[in-house]
C-alpha atoms as a PDB file:
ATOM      1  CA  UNK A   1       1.735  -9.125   3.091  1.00  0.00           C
ATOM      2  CA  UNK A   2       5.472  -9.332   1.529  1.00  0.00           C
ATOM      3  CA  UNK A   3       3.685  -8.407  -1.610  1.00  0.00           C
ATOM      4  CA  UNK A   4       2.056  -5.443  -0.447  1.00  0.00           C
ATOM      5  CA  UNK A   5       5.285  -4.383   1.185  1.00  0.00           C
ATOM      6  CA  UNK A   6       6.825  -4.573  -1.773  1.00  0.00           C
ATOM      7  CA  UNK A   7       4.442  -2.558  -3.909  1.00  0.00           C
ATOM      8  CA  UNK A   8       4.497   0.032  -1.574  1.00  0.00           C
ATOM      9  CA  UNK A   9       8.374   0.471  -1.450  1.00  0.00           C
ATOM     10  CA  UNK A  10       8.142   0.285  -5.307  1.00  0.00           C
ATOM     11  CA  UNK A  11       6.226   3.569  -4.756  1.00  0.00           C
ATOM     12  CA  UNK A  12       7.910   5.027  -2.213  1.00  0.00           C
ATOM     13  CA  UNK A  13       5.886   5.288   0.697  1.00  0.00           C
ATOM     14  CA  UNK A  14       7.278   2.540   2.651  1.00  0.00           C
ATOM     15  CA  UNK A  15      10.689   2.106   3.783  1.00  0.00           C
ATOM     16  CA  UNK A  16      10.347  -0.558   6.342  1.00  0.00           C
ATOM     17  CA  UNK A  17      11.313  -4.327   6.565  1.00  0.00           C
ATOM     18  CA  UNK A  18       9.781  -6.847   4.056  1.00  0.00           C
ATOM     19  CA  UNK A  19       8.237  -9.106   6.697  1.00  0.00           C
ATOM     20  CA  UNK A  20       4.695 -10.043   5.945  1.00  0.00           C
ATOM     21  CA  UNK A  21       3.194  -7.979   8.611  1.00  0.00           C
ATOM     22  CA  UNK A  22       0.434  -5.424   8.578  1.00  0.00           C
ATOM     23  CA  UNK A  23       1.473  -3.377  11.858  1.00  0.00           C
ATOM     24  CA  UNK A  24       1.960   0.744  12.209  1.00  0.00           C
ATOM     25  CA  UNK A  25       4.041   1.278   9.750  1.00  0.00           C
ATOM     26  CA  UNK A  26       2.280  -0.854   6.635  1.00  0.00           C
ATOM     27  CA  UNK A  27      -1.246   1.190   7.170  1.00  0.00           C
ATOM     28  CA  UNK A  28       0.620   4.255   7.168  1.00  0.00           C
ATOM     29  CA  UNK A  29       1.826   3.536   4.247  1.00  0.00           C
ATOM     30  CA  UNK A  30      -1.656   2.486   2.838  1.00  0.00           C
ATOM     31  CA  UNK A  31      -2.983   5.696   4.070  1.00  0.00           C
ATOM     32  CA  UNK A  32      -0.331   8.052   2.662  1.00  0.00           C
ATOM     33  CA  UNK A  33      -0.776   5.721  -1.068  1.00  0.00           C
ATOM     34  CA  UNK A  34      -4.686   6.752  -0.374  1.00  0.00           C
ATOM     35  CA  UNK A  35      -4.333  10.229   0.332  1.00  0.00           C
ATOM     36  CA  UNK A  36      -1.710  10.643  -3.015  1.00  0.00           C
ATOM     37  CA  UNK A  37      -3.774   8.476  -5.345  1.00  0.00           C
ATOM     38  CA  UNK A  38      -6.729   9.623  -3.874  1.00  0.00           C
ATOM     39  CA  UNK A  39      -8.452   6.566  -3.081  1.00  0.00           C
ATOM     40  CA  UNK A  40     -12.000   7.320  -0.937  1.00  0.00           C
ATOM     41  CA  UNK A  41     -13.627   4.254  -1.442  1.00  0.00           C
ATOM     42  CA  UNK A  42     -11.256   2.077   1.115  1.00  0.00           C
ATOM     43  CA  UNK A  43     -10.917   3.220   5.035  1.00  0.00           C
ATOM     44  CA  UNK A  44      -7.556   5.236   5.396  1.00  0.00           C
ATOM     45  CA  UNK A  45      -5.026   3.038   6.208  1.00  0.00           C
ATOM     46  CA  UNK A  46      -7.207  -0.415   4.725  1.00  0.00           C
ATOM     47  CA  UNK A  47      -5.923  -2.403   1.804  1.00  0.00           C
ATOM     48  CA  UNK A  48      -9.720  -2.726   0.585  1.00  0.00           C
ATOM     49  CA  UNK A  49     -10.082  -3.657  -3.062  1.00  0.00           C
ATOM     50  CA  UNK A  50      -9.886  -0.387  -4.594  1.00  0.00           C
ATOM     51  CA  UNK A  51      -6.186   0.010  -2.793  1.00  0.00           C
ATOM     52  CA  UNK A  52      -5.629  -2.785  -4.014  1.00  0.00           C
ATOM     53  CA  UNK A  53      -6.557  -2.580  -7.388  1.00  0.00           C
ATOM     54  CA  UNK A  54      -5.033   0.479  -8.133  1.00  0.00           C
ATOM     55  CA  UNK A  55      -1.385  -0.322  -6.545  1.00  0.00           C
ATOM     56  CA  UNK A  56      -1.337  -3.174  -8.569  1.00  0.00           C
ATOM     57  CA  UNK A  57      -1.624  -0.938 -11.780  1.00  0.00           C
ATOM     58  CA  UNK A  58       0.551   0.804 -10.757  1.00  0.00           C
ATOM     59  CA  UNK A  59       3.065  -1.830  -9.880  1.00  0.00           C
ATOM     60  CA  UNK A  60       3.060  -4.349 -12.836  1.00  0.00           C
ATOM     61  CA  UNK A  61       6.236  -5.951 -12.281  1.00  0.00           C
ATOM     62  CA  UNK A  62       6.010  -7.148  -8.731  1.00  0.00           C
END
């Protein structure tokens, strides 16, 4: 989950701690990568492997 955290701050739509949990805040921040991306194939707010896949694209270095 630090990972993920970390992706998402790298693309600015979290701003929260870097604590390995998926609470509120993390699957807003899914959502809102989702809705920008546009990634349908996942559940708003799920890191399913198409979330996945494409934050990691876009996130290289991490």
């Amino acid at each position: 989950m630090r990972e993920l955290q970390r992706r998402l701050t790298a693309v600015w739509v979290y701003d929260g701690r870097i604590n390995g949990r998926y609470d509120e805040e993390v699957r807003d921040a899914v959502a809102r990568y989702q809705s920008w991306r546009y990634i349908p194939d996942d559940p708003e707010g799920v890191y399913g492997p198409d979330t996945r896949r494409i934050l990691e694209e876009n996130t290289p270095d991490i």
